[in-house]
C-alpha atoms as a PDB file:
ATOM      1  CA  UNK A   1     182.421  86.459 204.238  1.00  0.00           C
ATOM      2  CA  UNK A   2     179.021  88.011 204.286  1.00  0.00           C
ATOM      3  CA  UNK A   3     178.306  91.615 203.760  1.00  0.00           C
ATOM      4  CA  UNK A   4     177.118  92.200 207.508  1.00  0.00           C
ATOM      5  CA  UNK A   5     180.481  91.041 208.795  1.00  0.00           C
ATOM      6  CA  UNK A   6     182.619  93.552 206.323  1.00  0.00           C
ATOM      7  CA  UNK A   7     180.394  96.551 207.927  1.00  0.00           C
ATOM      8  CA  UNK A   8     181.050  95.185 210.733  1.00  0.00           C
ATOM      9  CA  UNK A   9     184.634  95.184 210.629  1.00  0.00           C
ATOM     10  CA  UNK A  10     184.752  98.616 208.636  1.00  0.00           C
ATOM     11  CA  UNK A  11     183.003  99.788 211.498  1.00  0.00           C
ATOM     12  CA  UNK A  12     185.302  98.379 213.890  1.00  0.00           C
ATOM     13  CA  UNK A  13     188.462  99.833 211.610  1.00  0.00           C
ATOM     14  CA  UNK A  14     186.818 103.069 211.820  1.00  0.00           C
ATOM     15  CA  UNK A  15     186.457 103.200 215.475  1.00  0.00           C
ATOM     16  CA  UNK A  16     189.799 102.504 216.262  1.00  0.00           C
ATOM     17  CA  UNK A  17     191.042 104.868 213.880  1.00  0.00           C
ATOM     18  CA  UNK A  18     189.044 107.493 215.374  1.00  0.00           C
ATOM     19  CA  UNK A  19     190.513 106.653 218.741  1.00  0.00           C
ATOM     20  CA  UNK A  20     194.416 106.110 217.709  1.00  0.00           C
ATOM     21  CA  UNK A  21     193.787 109.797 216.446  1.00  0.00           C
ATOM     22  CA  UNK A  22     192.296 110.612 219.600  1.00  0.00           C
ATOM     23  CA  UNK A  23     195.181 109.685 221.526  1.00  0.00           C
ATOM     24  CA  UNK A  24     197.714 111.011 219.020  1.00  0.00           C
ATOM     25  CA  UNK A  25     196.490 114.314 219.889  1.00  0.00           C
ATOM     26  CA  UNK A  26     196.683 113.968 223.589  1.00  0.00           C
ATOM     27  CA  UNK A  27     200.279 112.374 223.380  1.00  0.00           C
ATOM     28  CA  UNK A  28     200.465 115.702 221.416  1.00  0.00           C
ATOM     29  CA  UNK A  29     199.301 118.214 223.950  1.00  0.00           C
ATOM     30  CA  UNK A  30     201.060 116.521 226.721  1.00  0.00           C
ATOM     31  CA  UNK A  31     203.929 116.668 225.309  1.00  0.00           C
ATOM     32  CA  UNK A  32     203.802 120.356 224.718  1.00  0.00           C
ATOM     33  CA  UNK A  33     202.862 120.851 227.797  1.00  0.00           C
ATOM     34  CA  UNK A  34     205.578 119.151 229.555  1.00  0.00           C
ATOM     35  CA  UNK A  35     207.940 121.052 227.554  1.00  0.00           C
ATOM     36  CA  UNK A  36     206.649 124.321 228.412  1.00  0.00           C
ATOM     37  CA  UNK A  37     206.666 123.236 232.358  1.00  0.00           C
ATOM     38  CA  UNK A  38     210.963 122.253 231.443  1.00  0.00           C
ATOM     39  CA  UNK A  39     210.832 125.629 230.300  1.00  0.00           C
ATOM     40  CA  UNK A  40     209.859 127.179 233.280  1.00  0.00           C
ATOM     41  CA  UNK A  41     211.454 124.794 235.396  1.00  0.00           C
ATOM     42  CA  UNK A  42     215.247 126.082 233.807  1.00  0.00           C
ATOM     43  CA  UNK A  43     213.622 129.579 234.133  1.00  0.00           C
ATOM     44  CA  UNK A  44     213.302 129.225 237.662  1.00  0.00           C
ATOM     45  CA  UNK A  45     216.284 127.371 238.271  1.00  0.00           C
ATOM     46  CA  UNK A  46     218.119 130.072 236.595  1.00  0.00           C
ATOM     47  CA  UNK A  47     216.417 132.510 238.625  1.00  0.00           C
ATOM     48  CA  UNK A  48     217.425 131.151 241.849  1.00  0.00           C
ATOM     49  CA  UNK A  49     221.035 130.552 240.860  1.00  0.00           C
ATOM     50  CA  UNK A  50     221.198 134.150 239.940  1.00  0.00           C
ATOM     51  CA  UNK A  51     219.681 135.277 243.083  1.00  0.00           C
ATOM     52  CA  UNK A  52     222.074 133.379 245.094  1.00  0.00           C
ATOM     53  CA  UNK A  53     225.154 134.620 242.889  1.00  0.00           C
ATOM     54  CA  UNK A  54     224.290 138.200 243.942  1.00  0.00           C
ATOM     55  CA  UNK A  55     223.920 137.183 247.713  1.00  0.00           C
ATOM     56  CA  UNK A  56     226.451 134.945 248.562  1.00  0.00           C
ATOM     57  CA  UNK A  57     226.798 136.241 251.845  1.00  0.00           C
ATOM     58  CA  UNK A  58     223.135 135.106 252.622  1.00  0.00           C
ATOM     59  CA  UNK A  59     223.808 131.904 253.181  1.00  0.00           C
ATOM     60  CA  UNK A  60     226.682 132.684 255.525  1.00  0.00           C
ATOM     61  CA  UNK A  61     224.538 134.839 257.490  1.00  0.00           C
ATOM     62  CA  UNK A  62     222.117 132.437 258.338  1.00  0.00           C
ATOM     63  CA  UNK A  63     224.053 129.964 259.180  1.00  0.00           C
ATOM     64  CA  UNK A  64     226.345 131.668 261.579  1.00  0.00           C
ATOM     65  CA  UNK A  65     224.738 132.447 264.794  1.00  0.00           C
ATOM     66  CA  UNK A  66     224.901 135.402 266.743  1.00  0.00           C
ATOM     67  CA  UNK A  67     227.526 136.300 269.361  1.00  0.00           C
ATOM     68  CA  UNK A  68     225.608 135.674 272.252  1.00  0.00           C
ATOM     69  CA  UNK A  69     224.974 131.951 271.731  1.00  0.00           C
END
């Protein structure tokens, strides 16, 4: 082979090195930041569980209707 075509393909090599690095990183990111919206997600879930622990009458009260009716 002829020393144009081993730039070439060093060039080439290099490029798509550069760009599997690339996308390491934002396979990276994205996959911190979908485990910091799971985080919040349980957080919230959590939240609403508790909420309804400490009113369980809420629900009740809503879906009774008043004595008129």
């Amino acid at each position: 082979m002829s020393e144009e075509k081993f730039v070439s393909l060093e060039e080439k090599i290099a490029f798509l090195q550069n760009m599997i690095d690339d996308l390491n990183m934002v396979v990276f990111r994205q996959g911190k930041k979908i485990e910091i919206l799971n985080n919040q997600i349980k957080e919230t879930n959590n939240k609403i569980i508790s909420q309804s622990e400490s009113q369980p009458n809420l629900s009740e009260k809503i879906d009774n209707k008043p004595p008129h009716y």
